[in-house]
C-alpha atoms as a PDB file:
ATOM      1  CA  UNK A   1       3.086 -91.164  17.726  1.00  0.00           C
ATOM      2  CA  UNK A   2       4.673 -91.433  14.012  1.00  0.00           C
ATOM      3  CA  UNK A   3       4.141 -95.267  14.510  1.00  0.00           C
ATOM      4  CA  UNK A   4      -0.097 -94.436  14.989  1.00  0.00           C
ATOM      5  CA  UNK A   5       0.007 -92.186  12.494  1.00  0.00           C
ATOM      6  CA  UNK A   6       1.364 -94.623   9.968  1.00  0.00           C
ATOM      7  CA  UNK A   7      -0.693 -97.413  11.096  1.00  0.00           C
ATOM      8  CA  UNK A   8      -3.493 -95.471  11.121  1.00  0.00           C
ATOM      9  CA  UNK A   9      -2.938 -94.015   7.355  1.00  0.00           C
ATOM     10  CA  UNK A  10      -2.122 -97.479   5.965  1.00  0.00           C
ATOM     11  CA  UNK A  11      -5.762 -98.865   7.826  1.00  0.00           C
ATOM     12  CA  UNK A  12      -7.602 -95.700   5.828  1.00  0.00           C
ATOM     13  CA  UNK A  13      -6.246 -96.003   2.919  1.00  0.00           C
ATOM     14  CA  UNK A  14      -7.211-100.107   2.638  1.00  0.00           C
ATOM     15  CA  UNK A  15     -10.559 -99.671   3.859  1.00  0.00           C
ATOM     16  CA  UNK A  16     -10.906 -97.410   0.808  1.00  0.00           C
ATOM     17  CA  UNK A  17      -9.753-100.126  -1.600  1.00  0.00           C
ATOM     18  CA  UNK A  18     -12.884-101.431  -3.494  1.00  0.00           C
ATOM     19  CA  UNK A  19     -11.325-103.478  -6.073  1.00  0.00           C
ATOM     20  CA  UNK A  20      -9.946-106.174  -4.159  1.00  0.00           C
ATOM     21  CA  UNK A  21     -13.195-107.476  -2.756  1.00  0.00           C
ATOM     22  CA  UNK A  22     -15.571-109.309  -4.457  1.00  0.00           C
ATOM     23  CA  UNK A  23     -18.829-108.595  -5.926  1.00  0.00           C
ATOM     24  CA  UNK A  24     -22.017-109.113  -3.588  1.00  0.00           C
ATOM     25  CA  UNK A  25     -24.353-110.604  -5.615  1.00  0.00           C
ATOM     26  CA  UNK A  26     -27.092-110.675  -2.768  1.00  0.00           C
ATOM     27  CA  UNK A  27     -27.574-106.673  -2.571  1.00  0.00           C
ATOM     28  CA  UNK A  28     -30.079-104.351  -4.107  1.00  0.00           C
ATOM     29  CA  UNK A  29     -29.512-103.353  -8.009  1.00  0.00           C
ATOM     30  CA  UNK A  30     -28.936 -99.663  -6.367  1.00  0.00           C
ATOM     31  CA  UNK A  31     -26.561-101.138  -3.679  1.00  0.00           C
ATOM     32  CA  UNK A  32     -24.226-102.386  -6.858  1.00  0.00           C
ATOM     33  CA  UNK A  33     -24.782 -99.570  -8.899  1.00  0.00           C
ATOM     34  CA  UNK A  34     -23.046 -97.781  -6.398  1.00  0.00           C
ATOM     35  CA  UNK A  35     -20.506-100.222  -5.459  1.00  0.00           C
ATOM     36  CA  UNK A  36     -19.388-100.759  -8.826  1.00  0.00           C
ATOM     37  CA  UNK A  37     -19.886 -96.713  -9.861  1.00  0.00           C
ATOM     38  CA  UNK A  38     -16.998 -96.647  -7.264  1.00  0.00           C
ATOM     39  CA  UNK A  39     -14.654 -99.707  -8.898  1.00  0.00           C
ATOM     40  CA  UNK A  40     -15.138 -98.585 -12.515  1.00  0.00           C
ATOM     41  CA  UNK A  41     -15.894 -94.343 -12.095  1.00  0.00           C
ATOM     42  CA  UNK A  42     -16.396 -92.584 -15.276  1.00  0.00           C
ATOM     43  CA  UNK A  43     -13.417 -92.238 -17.370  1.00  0.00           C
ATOM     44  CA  UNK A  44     -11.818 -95.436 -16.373  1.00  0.00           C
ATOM     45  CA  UNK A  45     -10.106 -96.651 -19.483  1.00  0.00           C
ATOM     46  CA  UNK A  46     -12.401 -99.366 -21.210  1.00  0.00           C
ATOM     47  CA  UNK A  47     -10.041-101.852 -20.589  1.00  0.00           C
ATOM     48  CA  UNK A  48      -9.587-101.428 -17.012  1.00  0.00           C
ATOM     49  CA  UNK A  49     -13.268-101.402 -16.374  1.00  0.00           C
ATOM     50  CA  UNK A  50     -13.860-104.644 -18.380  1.00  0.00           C
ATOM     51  CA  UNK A  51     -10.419-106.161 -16.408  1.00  0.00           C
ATOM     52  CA  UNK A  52     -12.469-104.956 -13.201  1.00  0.00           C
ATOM     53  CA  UNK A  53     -15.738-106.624 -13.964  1.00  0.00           C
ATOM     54  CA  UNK A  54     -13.962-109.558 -14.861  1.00  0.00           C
ATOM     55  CA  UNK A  55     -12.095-110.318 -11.479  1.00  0.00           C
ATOM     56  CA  UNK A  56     -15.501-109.726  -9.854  1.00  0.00           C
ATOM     57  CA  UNK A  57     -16.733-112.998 -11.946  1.00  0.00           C
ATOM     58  CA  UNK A  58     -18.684-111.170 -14.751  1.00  0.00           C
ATOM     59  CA  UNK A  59     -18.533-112.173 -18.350  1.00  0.00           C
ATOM     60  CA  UNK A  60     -18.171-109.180 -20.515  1.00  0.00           C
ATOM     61  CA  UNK A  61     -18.533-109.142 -24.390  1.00  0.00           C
ATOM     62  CA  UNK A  62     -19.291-105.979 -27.237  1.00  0.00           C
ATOM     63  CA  UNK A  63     -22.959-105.632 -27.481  1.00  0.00           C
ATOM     64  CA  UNK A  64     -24.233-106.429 -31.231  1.00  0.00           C
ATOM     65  CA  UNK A  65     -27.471-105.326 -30.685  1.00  0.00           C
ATOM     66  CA  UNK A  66     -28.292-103.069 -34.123  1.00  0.00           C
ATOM     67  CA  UNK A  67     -28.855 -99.556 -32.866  1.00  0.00           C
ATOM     68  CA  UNK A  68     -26.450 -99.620 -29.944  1.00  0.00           C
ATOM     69  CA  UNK A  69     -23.425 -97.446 -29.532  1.00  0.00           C
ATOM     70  CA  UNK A  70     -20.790 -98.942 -31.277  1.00  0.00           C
ATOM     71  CA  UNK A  71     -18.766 -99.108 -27.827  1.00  0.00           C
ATOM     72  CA  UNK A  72     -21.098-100.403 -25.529  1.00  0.00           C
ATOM     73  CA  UNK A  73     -19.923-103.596 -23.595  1.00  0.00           C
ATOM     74  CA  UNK A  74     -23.084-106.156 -21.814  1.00  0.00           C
ATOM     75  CA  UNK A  75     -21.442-107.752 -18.718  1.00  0.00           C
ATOM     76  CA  UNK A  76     -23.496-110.582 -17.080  1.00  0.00           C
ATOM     77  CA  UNK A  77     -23.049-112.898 -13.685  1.00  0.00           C
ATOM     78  CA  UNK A  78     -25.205-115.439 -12.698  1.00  0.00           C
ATOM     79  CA  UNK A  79     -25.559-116.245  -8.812  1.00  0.00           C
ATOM     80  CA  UNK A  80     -26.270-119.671  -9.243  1.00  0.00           C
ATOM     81  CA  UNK A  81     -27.084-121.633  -5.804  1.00  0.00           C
ATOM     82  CA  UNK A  82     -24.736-124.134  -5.439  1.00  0.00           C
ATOM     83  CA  UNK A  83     -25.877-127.731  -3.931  1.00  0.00           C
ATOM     84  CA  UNK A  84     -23.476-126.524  -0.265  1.00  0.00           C
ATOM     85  CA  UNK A  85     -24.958-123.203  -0.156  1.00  0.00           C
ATOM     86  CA  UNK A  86     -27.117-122.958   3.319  1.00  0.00           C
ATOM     87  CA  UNK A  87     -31.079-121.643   2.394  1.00  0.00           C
ATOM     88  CA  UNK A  88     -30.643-118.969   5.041  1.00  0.00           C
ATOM     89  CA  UNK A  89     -28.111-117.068   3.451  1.00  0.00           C
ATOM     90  CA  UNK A  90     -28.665-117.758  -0.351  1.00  0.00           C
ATOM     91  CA  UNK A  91     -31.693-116.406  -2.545  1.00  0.00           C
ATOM     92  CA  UNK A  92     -34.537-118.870  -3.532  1.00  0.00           C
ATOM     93  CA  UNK A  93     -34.196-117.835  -7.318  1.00  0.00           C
ATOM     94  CA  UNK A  94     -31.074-117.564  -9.143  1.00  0.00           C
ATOM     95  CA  UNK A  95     -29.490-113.383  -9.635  1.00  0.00           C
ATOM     96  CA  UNK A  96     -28.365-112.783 -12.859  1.00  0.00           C
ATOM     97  CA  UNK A  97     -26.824-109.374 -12.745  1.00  0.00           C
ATOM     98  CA  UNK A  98     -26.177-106.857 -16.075  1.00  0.00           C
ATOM     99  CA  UNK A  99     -23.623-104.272 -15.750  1.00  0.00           C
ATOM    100  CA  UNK A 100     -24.307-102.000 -19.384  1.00  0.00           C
ATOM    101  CA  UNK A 101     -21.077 -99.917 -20.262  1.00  0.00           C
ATOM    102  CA  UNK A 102     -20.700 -97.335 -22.430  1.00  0.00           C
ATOM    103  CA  UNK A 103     -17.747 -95.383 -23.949  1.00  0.00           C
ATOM    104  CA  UNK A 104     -18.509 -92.372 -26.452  1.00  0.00           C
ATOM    105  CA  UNK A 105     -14.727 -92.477 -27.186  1.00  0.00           C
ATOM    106  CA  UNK A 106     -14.057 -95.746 -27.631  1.00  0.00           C
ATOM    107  CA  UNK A 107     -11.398 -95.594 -24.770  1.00  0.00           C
ATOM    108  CA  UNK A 108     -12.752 -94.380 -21.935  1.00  0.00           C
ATOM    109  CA  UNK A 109     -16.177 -95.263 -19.787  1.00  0.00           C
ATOM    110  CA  UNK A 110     -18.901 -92.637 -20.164  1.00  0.00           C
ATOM    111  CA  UNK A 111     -21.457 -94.189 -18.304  1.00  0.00           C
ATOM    112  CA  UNK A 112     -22.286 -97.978 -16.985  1.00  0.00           C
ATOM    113  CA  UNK A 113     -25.470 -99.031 -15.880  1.00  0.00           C
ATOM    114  CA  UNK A 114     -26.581-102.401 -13.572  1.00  0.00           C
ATOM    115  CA  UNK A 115     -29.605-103.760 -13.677  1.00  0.00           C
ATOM    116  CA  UNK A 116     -30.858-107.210 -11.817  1.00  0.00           C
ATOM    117  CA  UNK A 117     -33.141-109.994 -12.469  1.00  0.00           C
ATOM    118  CA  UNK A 118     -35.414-110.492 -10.669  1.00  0.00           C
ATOM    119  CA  UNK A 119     -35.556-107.361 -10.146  1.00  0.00           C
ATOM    120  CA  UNK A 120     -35.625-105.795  -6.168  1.00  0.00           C
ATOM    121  CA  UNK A 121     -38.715-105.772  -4.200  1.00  0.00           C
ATOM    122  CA  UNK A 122     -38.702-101.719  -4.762  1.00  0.00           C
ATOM    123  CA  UNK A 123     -38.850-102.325  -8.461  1.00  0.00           C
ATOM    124  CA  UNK A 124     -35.388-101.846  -9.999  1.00  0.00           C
END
């Protein structure tokens, strides 16, 4: 019975482990938004979220935009279709995905947004 219960535990507790698995780049931009609210909640430290985005293939850098909060980090992937990639599973048109994050503090996240283009057929 101890030997369920332990198995059992250890099978919950991975199937609740986000941040190993890799970013789906073929799901809605409200689909990621939650998936990657979930990796990178608010008040992950700033570098952990960027180190998070990072293993999931995105290219983060400081936003210079003038205006912008002076902690705000743009984080972009492109779904390219490679020449192996079968038609039935990949998208006719290339996903680039941006992942906004902010941090008021400088240290912490405060708030990250994702946004696709194209955007979804519902108009995100």
């Amino acid at each position: 019975m101890m030997m369920l219960a332990t198995l059992t535990l250890g099978t919950g507790c991975t199937a609740l482990d986000t941040s190993s698995s890799t970013f789906n780049a073929q799901q809605s931009a409200v689909d990621a938004q939650h998936s990657l609210a979930q990796r990178v909640p608010v008040g992950t430290p700033l570098p952990a979220a960027l180190q998070t985005l990072s293993r999931n293939g995105f290219r983060c850098q400081p936003e210079g935009t003038p205006g912008a909060p002076a902690h705000r980090h743009l984080c972009t992937l492109s779904a390219v279709r490679s020449a192996g990639d079968s038609s039935v599973t990949t998208a006719p048109t290339p996903t680039t995905w941006f992942v906004t994050i902010d941090s008021a503090d400088g240290a912490t996240v405060s708030s990250l947004d994702v946004q696709r283009l194209p955007a979804d057929l519902q108009g995100r």
